[in-house]
C-alpha atoms as a PDB file:
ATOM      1  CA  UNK A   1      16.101   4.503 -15.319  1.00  0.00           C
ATOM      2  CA  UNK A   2      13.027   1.678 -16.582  1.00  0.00           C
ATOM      3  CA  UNK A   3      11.938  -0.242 -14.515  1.00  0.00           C
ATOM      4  CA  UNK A   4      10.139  -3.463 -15.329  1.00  0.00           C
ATOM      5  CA  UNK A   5       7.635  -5.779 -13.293  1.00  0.00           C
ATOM      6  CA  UNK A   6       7.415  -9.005 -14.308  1.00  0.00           C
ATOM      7  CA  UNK A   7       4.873 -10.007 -11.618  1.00  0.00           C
ATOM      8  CA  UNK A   8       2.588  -6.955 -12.660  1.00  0.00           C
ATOM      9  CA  UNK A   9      -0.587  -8.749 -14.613  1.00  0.00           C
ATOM     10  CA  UNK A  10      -2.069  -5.269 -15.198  1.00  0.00           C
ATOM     11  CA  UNK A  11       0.486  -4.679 -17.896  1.00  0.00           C
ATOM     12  CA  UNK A  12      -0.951  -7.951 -19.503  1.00  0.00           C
ATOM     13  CA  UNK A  13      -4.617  -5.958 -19.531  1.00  0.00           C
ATOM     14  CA  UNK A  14      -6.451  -4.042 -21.736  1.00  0.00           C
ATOM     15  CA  UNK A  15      -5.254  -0.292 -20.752  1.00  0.00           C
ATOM     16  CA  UNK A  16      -6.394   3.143 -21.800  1.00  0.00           C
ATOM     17  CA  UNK A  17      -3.026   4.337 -22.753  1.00  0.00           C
ATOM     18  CA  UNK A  18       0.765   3.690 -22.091  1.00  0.00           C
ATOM     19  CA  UNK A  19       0.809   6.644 -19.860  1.00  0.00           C
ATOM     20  CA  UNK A  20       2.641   5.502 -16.450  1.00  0.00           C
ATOM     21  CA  UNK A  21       0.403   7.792 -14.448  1.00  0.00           C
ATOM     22  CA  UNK A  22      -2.817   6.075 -16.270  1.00  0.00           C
ATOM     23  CA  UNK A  23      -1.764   2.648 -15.408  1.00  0.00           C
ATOM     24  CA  UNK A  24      -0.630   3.264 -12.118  1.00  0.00           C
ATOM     25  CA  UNK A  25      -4.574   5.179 -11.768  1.00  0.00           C
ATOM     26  CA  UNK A  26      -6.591   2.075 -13.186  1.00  0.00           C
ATOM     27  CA  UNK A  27      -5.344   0.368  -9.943  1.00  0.00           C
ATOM     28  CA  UNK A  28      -4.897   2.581  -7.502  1.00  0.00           C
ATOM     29  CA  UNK A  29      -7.294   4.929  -8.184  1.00  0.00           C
ATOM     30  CA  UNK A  30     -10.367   4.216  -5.818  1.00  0.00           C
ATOM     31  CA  UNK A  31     -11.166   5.482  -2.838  1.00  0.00           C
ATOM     32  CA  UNK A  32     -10.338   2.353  -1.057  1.00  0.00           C
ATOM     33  CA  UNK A  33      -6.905   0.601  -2.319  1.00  0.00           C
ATOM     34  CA  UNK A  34      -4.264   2.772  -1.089  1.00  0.00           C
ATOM     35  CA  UNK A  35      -5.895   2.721   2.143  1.00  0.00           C
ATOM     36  CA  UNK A  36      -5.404  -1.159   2.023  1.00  0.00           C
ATOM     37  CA  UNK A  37      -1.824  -0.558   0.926  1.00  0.00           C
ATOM     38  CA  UNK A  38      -1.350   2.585   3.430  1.00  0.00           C
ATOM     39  CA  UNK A  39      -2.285  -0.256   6.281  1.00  0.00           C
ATOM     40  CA  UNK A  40       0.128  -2.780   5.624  1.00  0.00           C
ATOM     41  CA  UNK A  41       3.230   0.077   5.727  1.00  0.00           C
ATOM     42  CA  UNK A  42       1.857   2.240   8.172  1.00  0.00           C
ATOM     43  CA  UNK A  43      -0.205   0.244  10.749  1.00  0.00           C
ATOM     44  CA  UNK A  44       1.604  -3.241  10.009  1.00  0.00           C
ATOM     45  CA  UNK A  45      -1.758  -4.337   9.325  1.00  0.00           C
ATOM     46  CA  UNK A  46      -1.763  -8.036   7.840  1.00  0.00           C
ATOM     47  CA  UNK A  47      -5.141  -9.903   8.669  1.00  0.00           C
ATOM     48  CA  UNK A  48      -8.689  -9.288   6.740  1.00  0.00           C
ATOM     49  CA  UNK A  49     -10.281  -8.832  10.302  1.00  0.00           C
ATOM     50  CA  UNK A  50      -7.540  -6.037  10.985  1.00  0.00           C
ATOM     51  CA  UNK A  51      -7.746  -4.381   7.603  1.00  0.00           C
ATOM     52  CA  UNK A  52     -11.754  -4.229   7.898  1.00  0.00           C
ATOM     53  CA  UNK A  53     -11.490  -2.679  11.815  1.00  0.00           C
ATOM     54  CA  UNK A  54     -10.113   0.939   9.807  1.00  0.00           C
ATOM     55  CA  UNK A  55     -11.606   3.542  10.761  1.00  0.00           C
ATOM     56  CA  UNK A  56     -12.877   4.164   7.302  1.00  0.00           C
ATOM     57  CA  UNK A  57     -15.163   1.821   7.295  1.00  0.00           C
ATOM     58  CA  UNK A  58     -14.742  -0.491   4.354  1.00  0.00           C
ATOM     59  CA  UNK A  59     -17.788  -3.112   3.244  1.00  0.00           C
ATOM     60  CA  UNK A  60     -16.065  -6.472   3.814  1.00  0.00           C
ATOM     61  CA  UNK A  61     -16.794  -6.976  -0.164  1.00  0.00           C
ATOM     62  CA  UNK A  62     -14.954  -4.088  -1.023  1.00  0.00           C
ATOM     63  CA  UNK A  63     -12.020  -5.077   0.778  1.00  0.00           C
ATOM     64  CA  UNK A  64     -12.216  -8.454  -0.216  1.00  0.00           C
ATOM     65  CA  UNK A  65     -11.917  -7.266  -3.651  1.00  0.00           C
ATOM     66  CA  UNK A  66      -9.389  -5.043  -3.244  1.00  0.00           C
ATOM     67  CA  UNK A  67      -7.446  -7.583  -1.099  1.00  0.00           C
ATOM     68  CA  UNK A  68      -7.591  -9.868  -4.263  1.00  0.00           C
ATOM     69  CA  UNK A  69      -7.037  -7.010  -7.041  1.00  0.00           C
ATOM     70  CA  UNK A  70      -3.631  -5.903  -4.786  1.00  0.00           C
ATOM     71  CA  UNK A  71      -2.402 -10.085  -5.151  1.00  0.00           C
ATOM     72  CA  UNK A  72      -3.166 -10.110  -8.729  1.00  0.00           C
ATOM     73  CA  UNK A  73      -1.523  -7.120  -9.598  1.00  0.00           C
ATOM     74  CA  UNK A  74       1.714  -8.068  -7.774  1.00  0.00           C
ATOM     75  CA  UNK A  75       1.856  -5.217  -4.593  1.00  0.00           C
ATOM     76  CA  UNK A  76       0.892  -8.097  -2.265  1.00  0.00           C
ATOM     77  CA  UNK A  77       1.153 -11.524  -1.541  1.00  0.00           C
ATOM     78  CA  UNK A  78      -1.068 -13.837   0.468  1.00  0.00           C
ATOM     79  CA  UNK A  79       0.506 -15.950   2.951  1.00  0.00           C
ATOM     80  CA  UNK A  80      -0.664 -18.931   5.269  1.00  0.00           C
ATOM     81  CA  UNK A  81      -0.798 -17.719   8.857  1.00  0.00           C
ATOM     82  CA  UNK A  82       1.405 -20.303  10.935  1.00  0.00           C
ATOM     83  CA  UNK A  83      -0.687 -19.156  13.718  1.00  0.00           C
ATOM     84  CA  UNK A  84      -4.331 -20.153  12.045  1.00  0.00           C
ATOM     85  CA  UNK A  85      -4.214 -22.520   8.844  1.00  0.00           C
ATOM     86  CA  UNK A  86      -7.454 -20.898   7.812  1.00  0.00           C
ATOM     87  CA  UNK A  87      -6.457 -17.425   7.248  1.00  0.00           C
ATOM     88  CA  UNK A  88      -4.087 -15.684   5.575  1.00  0.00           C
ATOM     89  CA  UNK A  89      -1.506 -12.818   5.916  1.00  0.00           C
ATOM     90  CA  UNK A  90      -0.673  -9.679   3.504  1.00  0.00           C
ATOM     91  CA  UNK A  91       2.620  -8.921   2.935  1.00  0.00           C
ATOM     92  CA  UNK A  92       4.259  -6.376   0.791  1.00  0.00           C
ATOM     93  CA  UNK A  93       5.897  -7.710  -2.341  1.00  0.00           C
ATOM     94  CA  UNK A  94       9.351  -5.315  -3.728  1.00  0.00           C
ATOM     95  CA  UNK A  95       6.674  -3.914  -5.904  1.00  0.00           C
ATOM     96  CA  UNK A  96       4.353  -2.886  -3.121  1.00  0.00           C
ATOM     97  CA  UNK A  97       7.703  -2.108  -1.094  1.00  0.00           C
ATOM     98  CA  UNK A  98       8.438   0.470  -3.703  1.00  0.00           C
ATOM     99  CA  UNK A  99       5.866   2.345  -4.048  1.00  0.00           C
ATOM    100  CA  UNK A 100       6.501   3.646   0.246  1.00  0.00           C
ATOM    101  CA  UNK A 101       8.093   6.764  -1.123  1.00  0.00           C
ATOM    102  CA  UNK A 102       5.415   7.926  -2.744  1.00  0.00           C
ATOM    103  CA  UNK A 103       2.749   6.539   0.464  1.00  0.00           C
ATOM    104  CA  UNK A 104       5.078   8.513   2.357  1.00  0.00           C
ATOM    105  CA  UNK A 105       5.075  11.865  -0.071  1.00  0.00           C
ATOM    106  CA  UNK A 106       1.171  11.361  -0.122  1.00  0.00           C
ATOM    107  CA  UNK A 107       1.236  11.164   3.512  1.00  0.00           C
ATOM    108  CA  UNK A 108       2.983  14.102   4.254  1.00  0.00           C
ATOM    109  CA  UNK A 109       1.182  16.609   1.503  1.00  0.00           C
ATOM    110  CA  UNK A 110      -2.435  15.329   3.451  1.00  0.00           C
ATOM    111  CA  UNK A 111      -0.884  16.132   6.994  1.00  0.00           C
ATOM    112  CA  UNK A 112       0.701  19.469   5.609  1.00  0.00           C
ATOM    113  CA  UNK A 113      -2.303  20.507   4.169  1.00  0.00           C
ATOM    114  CA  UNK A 114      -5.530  18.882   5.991  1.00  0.00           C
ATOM    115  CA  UNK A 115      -6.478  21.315   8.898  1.00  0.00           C
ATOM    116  CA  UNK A 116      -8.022  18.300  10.738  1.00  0.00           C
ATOM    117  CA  UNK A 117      -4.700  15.614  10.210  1.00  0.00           C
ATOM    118  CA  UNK A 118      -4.867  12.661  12.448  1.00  0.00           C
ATOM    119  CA  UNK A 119      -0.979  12.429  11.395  1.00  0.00           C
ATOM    120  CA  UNK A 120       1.361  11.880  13.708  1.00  0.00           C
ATOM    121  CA  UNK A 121       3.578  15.340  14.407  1.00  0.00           C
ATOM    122  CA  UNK A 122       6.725  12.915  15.260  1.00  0.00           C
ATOM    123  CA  UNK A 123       5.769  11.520  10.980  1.00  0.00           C
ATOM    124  CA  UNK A 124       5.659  15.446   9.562  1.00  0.00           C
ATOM    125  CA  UNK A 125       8.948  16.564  11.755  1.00  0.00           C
ATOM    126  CA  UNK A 126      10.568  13.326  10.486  1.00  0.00           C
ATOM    127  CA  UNK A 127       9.700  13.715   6.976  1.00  0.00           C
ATOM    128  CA  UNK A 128      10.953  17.223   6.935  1.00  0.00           C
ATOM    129  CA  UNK A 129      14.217  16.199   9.121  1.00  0.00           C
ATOM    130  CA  UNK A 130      15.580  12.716   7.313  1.00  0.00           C
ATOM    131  CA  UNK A 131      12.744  11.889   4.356  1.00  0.00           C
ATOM    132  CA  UNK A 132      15.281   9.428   2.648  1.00  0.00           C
ATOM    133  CA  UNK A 133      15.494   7.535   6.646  1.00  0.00           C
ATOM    134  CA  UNK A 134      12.037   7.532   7.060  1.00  0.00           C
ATOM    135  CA  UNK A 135      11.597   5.966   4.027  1.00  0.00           C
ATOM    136  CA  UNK A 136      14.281   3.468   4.144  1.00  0.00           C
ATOM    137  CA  UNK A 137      13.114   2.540   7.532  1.00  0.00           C
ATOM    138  CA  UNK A 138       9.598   1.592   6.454  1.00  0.00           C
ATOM    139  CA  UNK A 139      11.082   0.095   3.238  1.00  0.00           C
ATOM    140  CA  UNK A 140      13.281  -2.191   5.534  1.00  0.00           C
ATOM    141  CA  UNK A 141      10.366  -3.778   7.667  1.00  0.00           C
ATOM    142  CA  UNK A 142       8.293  -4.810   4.751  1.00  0.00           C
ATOM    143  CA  UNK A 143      11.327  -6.672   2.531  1.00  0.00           C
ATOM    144  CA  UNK A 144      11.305 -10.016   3.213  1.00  0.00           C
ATOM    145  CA  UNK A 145      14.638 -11.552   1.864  1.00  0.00           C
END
């Protein structure tokens, strides 16, 4: 099955290679975007102020950067809040939406094999129970039709 993004500008870039693992690497793979992404499906995270309050500890210019990479790329969109004209809200666009299964295959291989996991035990016995529900689930909140 191919796939195609039309709202993915990265494909538009100068790239290393045509490898899919490659291109999905030159923007996903810092420390810090994922966790951005990992927010928004996880925590329901959606403001700057709530995305910069992880426990990580992100430098607001960091985020800000990665907030902004994340639009351009297509995974998120930037919304008015309705609630405060200044700011805005993150939402998941059907190419962030897409790539929960593999948040949620990350997910589980860190709590499986991290002695220390702060992940939820009610996540790892539901991954190993109904994967494809758990997934859907989380895939469900985050489409906005």
């Amino acid at each position: 099955m191919q796939v195609i993004s039309e709202s993915c500008a990265m494909s538009r870039k100068k790239r290393r290679s045509g490898c899919p693992i490659s291109f999905a690497l030159e923007l996903f793979g810092d420390r810090w975007t994922l966790l951005v992404v990992r927010d928004l499906v996880f925590m329901g995270k959606r403001r700057f102020s709530e995305f910069s309050a992880s426990s990580e500890g992100v430098a607001t210019n960091v985020l800000s950067d990665r907030l902004r990479r994340l639009v351009e790329a297509g995974v998120i969109e930037s919304l008015g809040d309705p609630d405060d004209g200044r700011r805005v809200l993150y939402h998941l666009t059907p190419a962030g939406v897409a790539l929960i299964p593999t948040l949620v295959e990350l997910a589980n291989w860190g709590a499986l094999h991290d002695p220390d996991t702060a992940a939820p035990a009610e996540f790892v016995r539901r991954f190993a129970r109904d994967r494809a529900g758990l997934i859907e689930d989380l895939a469900a909140k985050h489409r906005r039709d």
